[in-house]
Protein backbone atom coordinates (compact mmCIF):
# COMPACT_ATOMS: atom_id res chain seq x y z
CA UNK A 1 -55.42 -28.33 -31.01
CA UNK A 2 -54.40 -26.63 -34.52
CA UNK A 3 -54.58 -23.08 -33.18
CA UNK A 4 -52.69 -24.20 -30.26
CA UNK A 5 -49.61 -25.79 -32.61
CA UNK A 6 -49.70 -22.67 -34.78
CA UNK A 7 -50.39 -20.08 -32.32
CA UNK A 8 -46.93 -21.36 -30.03
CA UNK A 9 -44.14 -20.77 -32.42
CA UNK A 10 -45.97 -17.01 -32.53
CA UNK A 11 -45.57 -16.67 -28.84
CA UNK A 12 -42.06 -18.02 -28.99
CA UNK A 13 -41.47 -15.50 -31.69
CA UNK A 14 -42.87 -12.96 -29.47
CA UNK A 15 -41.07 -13.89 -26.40
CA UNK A 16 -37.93 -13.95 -28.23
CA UNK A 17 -38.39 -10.39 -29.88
CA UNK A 18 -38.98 -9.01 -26.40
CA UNK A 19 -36.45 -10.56 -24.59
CA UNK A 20 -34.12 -8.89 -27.56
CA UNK A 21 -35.85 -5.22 -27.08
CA UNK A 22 -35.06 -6.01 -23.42
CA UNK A 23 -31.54 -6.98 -24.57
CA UNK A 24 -29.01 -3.77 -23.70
CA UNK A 25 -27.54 -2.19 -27.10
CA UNK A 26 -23.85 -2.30 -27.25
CA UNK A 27 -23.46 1.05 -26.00
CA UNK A 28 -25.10 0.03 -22.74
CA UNK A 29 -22.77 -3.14 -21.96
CA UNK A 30 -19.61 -0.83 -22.64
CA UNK A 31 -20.66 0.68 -19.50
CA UNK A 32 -20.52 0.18 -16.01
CA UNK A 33 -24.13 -1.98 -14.84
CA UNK A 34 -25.79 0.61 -11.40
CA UNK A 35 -26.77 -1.78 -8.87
CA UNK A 36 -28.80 0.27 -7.41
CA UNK A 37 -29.23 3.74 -8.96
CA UNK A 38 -30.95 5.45 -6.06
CA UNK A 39 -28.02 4.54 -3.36
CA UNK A 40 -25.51 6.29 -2.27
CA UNK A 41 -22.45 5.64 -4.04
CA UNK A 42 -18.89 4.78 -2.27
CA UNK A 43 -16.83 7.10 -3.32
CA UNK A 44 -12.88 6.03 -3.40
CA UNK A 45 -11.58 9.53 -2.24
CA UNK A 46 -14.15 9.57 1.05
CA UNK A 47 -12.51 5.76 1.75
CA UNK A 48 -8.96 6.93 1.48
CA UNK A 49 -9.62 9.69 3.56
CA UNK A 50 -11.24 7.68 6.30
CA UNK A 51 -8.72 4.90 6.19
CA UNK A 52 -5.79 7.35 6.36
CA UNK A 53 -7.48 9.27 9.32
CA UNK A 54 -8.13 5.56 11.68
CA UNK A 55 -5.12 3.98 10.50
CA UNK A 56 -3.23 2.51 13.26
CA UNK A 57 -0.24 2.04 11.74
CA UNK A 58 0.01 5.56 10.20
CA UNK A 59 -0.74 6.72 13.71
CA UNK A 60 1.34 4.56 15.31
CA UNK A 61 4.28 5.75 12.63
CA UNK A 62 3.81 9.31 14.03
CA UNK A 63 4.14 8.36 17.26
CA UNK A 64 7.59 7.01 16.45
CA UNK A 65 8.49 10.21 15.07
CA UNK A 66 7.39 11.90 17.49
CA UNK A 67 9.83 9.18 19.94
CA UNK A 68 12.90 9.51 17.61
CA UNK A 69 12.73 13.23 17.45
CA UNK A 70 13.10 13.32 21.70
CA UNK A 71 16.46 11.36 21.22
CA UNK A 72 17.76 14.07 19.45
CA UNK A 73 18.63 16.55 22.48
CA UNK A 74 19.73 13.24 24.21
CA UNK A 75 22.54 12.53 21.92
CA UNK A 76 23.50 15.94 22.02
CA UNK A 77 23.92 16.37 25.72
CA UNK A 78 26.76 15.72 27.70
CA UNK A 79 26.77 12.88 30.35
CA UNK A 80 25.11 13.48 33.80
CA UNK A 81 27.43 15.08 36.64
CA UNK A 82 27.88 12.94 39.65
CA UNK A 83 28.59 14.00 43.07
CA UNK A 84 29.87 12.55 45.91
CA UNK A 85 30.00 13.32 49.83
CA UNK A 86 32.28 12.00 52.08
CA UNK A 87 34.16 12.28 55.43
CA UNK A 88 36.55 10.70 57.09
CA UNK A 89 37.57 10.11 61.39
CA UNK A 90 34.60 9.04 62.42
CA UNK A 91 31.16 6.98 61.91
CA UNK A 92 28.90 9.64 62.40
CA UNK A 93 27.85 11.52 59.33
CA UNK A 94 29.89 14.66 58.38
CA UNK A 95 31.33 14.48 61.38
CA UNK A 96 35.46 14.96 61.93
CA UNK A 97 37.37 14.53 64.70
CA UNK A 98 39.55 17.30 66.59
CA UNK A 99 43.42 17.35 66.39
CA UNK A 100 43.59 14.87 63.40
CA UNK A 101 44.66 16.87 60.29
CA UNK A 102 43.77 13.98 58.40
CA UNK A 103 40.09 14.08 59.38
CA UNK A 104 37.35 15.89 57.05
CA UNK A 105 34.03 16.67 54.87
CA UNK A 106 33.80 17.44 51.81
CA UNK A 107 31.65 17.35 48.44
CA UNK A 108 32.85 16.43 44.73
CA UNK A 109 31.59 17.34 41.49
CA UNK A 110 32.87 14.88 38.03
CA UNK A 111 32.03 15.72 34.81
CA UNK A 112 32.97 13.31 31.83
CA UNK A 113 33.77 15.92 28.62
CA UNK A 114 33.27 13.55 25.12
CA UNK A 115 36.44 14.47 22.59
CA UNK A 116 35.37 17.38 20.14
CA UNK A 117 33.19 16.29 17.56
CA UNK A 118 31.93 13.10 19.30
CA UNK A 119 28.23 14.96 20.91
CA UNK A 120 27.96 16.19 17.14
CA UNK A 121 28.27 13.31 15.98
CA UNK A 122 26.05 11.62 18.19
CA UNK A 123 23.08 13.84 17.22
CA UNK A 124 23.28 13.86 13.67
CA UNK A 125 22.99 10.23 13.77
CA UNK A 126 20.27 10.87 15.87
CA UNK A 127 18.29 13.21 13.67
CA UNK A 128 19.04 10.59 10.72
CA UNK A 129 16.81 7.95 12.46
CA UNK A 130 14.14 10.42 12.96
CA UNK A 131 14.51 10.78 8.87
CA UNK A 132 13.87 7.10 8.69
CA UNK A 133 11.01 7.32 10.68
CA UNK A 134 9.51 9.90 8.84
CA UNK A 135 10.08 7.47 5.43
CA UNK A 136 8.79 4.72 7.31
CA UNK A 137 5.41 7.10 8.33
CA UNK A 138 5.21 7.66 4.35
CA UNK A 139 5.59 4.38 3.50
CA UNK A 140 2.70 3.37 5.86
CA UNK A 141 0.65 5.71 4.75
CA UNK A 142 1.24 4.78 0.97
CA UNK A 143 0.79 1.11 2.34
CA UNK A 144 -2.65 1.67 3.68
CA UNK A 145 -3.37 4.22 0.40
CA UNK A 146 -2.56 1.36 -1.65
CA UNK A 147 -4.26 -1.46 0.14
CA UNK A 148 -7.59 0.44 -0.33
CA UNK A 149 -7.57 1.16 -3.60
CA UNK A 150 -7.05 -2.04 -4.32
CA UNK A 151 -9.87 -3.52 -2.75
CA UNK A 152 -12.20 -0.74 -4.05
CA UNK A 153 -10.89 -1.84 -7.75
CA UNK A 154 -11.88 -5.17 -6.98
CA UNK A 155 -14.27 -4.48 -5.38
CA UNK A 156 -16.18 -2.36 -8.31
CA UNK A 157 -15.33 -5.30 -10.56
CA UNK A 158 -17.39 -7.84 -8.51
CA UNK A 159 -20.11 -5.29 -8.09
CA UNK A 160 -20.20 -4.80 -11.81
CA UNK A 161 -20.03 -8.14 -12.86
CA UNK A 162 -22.27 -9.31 -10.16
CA UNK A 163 -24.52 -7.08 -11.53
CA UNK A 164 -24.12 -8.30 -15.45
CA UNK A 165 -24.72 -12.13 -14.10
CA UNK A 166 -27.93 -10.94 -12.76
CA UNK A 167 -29.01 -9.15 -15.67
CA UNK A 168 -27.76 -12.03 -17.88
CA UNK A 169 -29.53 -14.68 -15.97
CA UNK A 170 -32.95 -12.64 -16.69
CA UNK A 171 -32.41 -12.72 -20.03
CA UNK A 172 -31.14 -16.10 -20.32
CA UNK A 173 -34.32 -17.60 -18.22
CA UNK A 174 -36.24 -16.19 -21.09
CA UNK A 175 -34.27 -17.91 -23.48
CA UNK A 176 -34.87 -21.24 -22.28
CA UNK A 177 -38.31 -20.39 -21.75
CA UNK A 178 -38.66 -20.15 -25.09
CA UNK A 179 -36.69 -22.78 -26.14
CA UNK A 180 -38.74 -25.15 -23.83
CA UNK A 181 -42.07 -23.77 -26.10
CA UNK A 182 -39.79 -24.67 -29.47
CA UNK A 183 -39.52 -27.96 -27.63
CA UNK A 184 -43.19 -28.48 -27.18
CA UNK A 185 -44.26 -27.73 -30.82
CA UNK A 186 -41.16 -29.46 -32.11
CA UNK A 187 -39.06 -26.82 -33.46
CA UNK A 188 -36.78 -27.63 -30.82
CA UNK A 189 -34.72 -30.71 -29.55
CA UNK A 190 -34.69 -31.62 -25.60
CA UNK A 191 -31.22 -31.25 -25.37
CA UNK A 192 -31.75 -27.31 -26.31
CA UNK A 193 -33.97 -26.86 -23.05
CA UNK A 194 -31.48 -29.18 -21.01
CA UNK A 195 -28.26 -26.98 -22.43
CA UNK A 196 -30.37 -23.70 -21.90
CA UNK A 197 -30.93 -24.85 -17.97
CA UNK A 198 -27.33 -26.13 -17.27
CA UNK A 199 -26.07 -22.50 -18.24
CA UNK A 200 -28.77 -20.78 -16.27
CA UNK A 201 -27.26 -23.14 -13.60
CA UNK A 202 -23.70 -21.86 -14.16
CA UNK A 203 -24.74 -18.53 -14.23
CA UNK A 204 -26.02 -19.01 -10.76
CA UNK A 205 -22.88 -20.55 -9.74
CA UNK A 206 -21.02 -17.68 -10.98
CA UNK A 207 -22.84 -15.30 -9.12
CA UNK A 208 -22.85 -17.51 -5.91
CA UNK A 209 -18.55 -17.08 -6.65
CA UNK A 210 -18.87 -13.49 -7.36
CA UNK A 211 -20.75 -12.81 -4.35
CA UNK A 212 -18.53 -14.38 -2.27
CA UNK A 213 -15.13 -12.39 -3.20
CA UNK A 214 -16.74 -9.07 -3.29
CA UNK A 215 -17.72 -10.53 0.27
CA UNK A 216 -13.98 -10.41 0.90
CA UNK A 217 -13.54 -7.47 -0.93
CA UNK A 218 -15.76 -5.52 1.10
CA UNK A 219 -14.72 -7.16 4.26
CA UNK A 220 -11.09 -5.45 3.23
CA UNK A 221 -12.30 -2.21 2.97
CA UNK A 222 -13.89 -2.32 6.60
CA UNK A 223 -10.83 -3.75 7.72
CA UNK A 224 -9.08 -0.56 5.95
CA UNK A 225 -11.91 1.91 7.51
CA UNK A 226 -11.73 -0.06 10.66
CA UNK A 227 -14.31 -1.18 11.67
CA UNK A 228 -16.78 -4.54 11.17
CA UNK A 229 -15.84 -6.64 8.32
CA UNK A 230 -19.95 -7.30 8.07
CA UNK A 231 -20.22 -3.70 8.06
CA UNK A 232 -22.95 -3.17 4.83
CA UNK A 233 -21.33 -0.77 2.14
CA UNK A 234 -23.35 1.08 -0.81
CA UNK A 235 -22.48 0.02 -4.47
CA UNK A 236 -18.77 1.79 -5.90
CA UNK A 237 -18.60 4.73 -7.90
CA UNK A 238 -17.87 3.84 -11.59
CA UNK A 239 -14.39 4.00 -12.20
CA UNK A 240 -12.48 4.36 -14.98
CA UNK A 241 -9.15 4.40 -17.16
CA UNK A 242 -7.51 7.67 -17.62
CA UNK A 243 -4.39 7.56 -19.48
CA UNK A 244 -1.03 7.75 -17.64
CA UNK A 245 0.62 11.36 -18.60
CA UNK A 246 4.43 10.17 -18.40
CA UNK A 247 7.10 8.32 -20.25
CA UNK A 248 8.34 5.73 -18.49
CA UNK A 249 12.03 6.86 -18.24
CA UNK A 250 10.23 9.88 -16.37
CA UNK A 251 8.79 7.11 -14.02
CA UNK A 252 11.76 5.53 -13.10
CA UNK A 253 12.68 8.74 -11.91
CA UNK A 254 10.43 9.86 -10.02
CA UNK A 255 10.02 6.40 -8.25
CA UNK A 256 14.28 6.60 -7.98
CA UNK A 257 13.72 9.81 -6.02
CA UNK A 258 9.82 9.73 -3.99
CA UNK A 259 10.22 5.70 -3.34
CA UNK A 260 9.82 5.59 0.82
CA UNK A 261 12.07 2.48 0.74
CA UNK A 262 15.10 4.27 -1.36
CA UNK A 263 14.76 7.39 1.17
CA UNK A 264 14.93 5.66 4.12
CA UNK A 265 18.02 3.58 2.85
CA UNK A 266 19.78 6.54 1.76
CA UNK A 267 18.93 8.35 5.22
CA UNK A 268 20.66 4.90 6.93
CA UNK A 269 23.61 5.46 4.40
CA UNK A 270 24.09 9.05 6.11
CA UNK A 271 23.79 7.49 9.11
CA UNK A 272 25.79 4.89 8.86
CA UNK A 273 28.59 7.45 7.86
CA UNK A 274 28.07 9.58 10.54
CA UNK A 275 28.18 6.20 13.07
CA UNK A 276 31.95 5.75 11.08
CA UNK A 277 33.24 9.20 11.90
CA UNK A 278 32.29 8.22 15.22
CA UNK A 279 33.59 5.13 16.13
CA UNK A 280 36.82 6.86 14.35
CA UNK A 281 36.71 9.50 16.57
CA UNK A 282 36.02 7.01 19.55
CA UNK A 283 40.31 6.71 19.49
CA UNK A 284 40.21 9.79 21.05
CA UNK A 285 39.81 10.07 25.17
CA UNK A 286 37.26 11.43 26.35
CA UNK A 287 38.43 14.08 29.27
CA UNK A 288 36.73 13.44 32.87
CA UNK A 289 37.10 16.58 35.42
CA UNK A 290 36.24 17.03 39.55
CA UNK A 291 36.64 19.23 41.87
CA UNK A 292 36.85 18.77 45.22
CA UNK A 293 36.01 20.95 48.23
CA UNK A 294 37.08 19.68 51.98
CA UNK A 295 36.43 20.99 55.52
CA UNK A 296 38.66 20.22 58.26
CA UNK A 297 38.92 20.45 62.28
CA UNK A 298 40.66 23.70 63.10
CA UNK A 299 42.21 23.56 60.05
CA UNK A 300 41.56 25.68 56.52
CA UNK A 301 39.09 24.28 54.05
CA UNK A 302 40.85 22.60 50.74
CA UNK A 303 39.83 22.96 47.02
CA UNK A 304 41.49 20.32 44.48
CA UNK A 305 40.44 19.44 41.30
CA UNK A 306 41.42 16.24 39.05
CA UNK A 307 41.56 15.50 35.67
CA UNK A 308 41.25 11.75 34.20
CA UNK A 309 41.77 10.42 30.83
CA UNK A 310 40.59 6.92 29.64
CA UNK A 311 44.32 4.73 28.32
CA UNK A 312 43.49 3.24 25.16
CA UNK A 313 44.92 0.04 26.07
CA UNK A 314 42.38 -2.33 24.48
CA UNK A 315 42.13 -0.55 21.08
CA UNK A 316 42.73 -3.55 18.62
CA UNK A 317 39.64 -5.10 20.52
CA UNK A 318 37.62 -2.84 21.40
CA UNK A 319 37.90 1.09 19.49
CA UNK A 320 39.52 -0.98 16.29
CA UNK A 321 36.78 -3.66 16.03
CA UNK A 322 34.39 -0.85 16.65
CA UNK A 323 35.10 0.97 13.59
CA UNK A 324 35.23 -2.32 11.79
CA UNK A 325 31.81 -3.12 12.62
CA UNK A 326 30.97 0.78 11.48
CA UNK A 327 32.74 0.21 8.14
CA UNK A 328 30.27 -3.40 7.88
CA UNK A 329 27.44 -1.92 8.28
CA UNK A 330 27.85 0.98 6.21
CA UNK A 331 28.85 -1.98 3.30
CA UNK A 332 25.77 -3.49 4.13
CA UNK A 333 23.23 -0.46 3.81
CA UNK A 334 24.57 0.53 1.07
CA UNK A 335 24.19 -2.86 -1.15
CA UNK A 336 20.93 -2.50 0.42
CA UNK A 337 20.11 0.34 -1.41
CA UNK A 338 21.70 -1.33 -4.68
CA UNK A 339 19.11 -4.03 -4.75
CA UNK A 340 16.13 -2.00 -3.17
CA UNK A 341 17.00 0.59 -6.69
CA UNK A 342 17.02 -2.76 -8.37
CA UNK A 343 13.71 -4.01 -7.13
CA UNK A 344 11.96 -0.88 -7.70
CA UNK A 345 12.97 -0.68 -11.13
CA UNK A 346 11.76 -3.96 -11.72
CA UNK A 347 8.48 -3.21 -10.15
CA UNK A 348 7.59 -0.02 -12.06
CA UNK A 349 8.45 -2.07 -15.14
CA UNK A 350 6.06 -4.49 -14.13
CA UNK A 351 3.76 -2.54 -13.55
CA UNK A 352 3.91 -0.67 -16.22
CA UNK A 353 3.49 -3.66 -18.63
CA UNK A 354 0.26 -4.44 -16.85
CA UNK A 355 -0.87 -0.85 -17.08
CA UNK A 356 -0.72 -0.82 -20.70
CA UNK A 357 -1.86 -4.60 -21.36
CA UNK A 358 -5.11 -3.54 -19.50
CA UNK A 359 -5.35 -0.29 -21.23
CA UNK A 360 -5.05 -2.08 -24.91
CA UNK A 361 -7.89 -4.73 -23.87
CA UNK A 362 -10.13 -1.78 -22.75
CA UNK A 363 -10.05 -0.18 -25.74
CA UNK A 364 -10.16 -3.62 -27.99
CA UNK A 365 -13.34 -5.12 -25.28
CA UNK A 366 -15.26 -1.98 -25.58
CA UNK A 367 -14.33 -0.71 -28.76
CA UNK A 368 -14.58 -3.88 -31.11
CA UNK A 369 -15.37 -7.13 -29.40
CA UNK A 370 -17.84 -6.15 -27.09
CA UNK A 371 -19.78 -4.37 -29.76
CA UNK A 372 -19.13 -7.43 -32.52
CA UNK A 373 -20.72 -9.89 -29.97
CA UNK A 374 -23.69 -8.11 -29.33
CA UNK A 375 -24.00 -8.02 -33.14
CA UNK A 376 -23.43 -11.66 -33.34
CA UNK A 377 -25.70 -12.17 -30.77
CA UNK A 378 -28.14 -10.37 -32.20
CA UNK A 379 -27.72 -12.30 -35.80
CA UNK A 380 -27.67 -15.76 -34.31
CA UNK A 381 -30.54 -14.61 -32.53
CA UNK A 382 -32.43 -13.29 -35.65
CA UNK A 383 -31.28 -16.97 -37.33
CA UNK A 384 -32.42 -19.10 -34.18
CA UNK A 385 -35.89 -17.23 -34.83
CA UNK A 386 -36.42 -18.67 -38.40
CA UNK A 387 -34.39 -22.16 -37.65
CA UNK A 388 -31.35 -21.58 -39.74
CA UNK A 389 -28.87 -21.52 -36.08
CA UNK A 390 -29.39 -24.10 -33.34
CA UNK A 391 -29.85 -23.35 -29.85
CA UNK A 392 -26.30 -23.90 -28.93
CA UNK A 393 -24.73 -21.27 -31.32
CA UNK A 394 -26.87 -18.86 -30.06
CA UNK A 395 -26.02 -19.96 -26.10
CA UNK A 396 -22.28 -19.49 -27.65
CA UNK A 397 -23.19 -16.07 -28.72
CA UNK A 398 -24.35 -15.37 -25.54
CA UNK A 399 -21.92 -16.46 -23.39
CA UNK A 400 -19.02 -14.87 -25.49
CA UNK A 401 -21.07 -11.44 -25.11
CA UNK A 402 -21.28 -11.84 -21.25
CA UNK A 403 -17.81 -13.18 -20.93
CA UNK A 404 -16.00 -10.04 -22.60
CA UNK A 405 -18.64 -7.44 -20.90
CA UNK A 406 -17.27 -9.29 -17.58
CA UNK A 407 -13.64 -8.82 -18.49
CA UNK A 408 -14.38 -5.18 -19.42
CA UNK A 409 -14.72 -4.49 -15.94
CA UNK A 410 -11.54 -7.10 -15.13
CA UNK A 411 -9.53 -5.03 -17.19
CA UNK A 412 -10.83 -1.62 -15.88
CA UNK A 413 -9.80 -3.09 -12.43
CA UNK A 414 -6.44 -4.22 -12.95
CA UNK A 415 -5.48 -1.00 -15.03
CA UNK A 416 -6.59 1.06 -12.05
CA UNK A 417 -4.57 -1.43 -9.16
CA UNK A 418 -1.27 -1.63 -11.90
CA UNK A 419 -1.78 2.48 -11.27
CA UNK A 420 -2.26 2.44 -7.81
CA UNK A 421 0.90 0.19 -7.23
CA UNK A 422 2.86 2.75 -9.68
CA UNK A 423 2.03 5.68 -7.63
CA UNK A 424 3.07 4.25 -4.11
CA UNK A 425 6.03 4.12 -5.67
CA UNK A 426 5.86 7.55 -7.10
CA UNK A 427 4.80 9.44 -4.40
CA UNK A 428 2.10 11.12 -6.91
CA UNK A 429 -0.79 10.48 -9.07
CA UNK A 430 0.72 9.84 -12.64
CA UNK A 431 -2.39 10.26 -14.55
CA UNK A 432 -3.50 13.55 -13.41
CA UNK A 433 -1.76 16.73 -14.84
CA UNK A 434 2.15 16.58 -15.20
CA UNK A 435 4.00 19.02 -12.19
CA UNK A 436 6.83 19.45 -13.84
CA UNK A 437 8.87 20.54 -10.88
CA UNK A 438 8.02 17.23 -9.51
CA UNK A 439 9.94 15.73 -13.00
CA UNK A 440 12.85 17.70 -12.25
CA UNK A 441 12.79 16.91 -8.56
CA UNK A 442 13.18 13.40 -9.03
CA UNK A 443 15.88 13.74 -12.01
CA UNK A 444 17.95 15.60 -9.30
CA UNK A 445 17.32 13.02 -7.00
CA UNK A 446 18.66 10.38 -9.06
C-alpha cells in the first residue's frame, strides 16, 4: 500500500509533464489549427469564382441589360404608319358606283413626325437606364462577392476554433485525470476533480455551439455555390491579415467614384435631366402627315395629302404638370444621391474603424498575450506540480490561453469581412498593390 501512495504522485507528475510536452509552444497557437492536413483545402478564390459563375441574380442582372439595351432603337424610332382603305357608293368592297362623281377607292398613308429633338431625347434616356442596369449587374455581382467572403471568414473562424476546442479538450481530459490521481493520494481536494469536469463539460458545450454555426456557415456557402445546403465542404484555407495599402482620404475616393449605388444614382440624375428637356420640349406639336390616293368611276384618280397638328389646349394640365413632375423627380434623385454619398461615407468609416481595431488585436493576441498565457500556463503548471498553485489557477491559466487563441482567429475573421465590405464599396482589392490610375480615377470622379 506504501509503494502505491508514493508511486501515484510520480505518475501524476508524469502525466502532467507529458500532457505539457504534448502542450503546443506559443508559436504553434499563433497559428491557424489544420483540421485535417491531408484534405483538400477550400480555397476562397475557387468559391468566388463558382458563386459568380451560378449566380442567379448576376445572371438574371445581364439579362436585364441585355432587355434595356433593346429599348434603345425603340425610343429612337418614329411611331408606326397607319393605313387605311376605304370606298364609298356601295356595300360591296372596293366597289363604286357609275355616274356618281362622289363615289370611290382609295388608300391612305399617316405618319405622326415627333418635334425636333423629342426621338433624341427619348433614346438617351433610354441608353441611361441601360447604364443603371449595368450598375445594378455590378452591384449584384459585388453583392454575391461579398456575401461569400463573408461566410468563408466565418466560416474559417469556426473551423479554427472548432479545431482548438478539440485539441483543448484532449489536453484538459488529461488534466483532470490527473487531478482525480492528486485526489486519490490527497494532494488534491474533490472540488479540483469536480471544477476540472464542469470545464471539460463547457468545453463540450462550446464545441456543440461551434459546430452548429459553422453548420450555418457552410450551409451559406452552398447556398452561394448553389447547390445543397448539406452539401459536405473540405476544411478553409488559412487566411490571413495583410495590411490595407491606402489612406483613408484615398478610400473615400475611390468608394465616391467605383460605389455601384453612387453610379447608378448619378446615371438616374442624367436621366432625369434628359426626361426634363423632354417634357419641355413636349410644348411643342408634334406634326402628323397623309396622303391620300382615290379612284373614281369614269373619272381621274385624286392624290391629296393632309397635315395635322395637335392644339395645346390643355397645357396647364397636362404639358405644364408634366414638366412639373420632371422637375420632382429630378429633386428627388438627386437628394438621393446626397444621402446615398452620405451613407457611403459613413460606411467606409465604419469599416475602416473595424479594420484597424481587428488589425491592433492581431498583432497584441499573437504578439504578446497569446505568447504571455502560454507562459503563464506553463508556470502555474510548473507550480500546480510541486503544490504551491491550486487547481483552479491553473484551470484560469488555461482557459485565458484558449480564450485569446480563439479570438485570434475572431479577429483574423472580422479584419478580413471589415475588408471585404470596404472593397464592395471600392470596386477593388485595397490591400493588394496600389494602381495608381485607379487613385486618380476616383479623385476625378469625385
Amino acid at each position: 500500500m506504501k509503494t502505491c501512495w508514493m508511486s501515484t504522485p510520480l505518475l501524476a507528475c508524469l502525466l502532467l509533464a507529458s500532457v505539457w510536452m504534448a502542450w503546443p509552444s506559443p508559436a504553434q497557437t499563433i497559428g491557424p489549427v489544420t483540421a485535417n492536413a491531408t484534405a483538400d483545402k477550400l480555397r476562397l478564390e475557387d468559391v468566388l469564382r463558382l458563386a459568380l459563375e451560378r449566380s442567379p441574380e448576376a445572371k438574371g442582372a445581364n439579362s436585364a441589360i441585355r432587355a434595356m439595351e433593346h429599348r434603345v432603337p425603340q425610343a429612337k424610332a418614329l411611331p408606326d404608319p397607319t393605313v387605311a382603305v376605304g370606298w364609298a357608293g356601295k356595300l360591296l368592297p372596293f366597289d363604286t358606283m357609275a355616274g356618281d362623281a362622289s363615289s370611290y377607292r382609295g388608300i391612305t398613308v399617316s405618319e405622326q413626325f415627333p418635334s425636333p429633338g423629342k426621338l433624341r431625347l427619348q433614346g438617351q434616356i433610354a441608353a441611361r437606364d441601360v447604364e443603371a442596369a449595368r450598375a445594378e449587374c455590378e452591384a449584384a455581382r459585388r453583392r454575391t462577392t461579398l456575401a461569400v467572403e463573408l461566410a468563408f471568414a466565418e466560416y474559417f473562424y469556426l473551423d479554427k476554433a472548432i479545431a482548438s476546442t478539440r485539441q483543448n479538450k484532449e489536453f484538459l481530459q488529461n488534466l483532470a485525470s490527473i487531478a482525480e490521481a492528486q485526489y486519490r493520494v490527497g494532494k488534491a481536494m474533490q472540488q479540483d476533480v469536480l471544477r476540472a469536469q464542469v470545464e471539460i463539460s463547457m468545453l463540450m458545450e462550446k464545441q456543440a455551439m461551434l459546430e452548429q454555426e459553422q453548420a450555418m456557415a457552410a450551409a451559406d456557402l452552398n447556398a452561394a455555390l448553389q447547390q445543397s445546403p448539406e452539401t459536405p465542404l473540405p476544411a478553409p484555407e488559412n487566411l490571413d491579415a495583410p495590411p490595407i495599402q491606402y489612406t483613408l482620404d484615398e478610400i473615400y475616393a475611390l468608394a465616391n467614384g467605383n460605389d455601384t449605388g453612387l453610379a447608378r444614382n448619378q446615371t438616374l440624375i442624367e436621366r432625369d435631366k434628359l426626361s426634363v428637356a423632354l417634357a419641355e420640349r413636349q410644348n411643342r406639336p408634334d406634326i402628323g402627315v397623309s396622303y391620300m390616293f382615290e379612284q373614281r368611276t369614269d373619272q381621274p384618280a385624286m392624290n391629296g395629302v393632309t397635315v395635322s397638328v395637335a392644339l395645346p389646349l390643355f397645357r396647364k394640365t397636362k404639358q405644364h404638370q408634366a414638366m412639373a413632375e420632371a422637375a420632382e423627380t429630378l429633386l428627388s434623385t438627386e437628394k438621393m444621391q446626397e444621402s446615398q454619398r452620405t451613407a457611403v461615407r459613413a460606411e467606409v468609416r465604419r469599416q475602416m474603424l473595424a479594420a484597424e481595431t481587428a488589425q491592433r488585436l492581431i498583432t497584441l493576441y499573437s504578439k504578446a498575450i497569446v505568447p504571455q498565457s502560454s507562459l503563464a500556463l506553463e508556470s502555474a503548471m510548473s507550480e500546480y506540480q510541486v503544490g504551491k498553485v491550486d487547481f483552479l489557477s491553473l484551470l484560469t491559466s488555461f482557459t485565458t490561453q484558449l480564450n485569446y487563441e480563439t479570438e485570434t482567429y475572431r479577429q483574423i475573421a472580422n479584419y478580413r469581412k471589415a475588408v471585404a465590405n470596404i472593397e464592395s464599396l471600392t470596386g477593388q482589392s485595397i490591400t493588394a498593390d496600389r494602381p495608381e490610375s485607379s487613385i486618380t480615377a476616383a479623385k476625378g470622379a469625385h
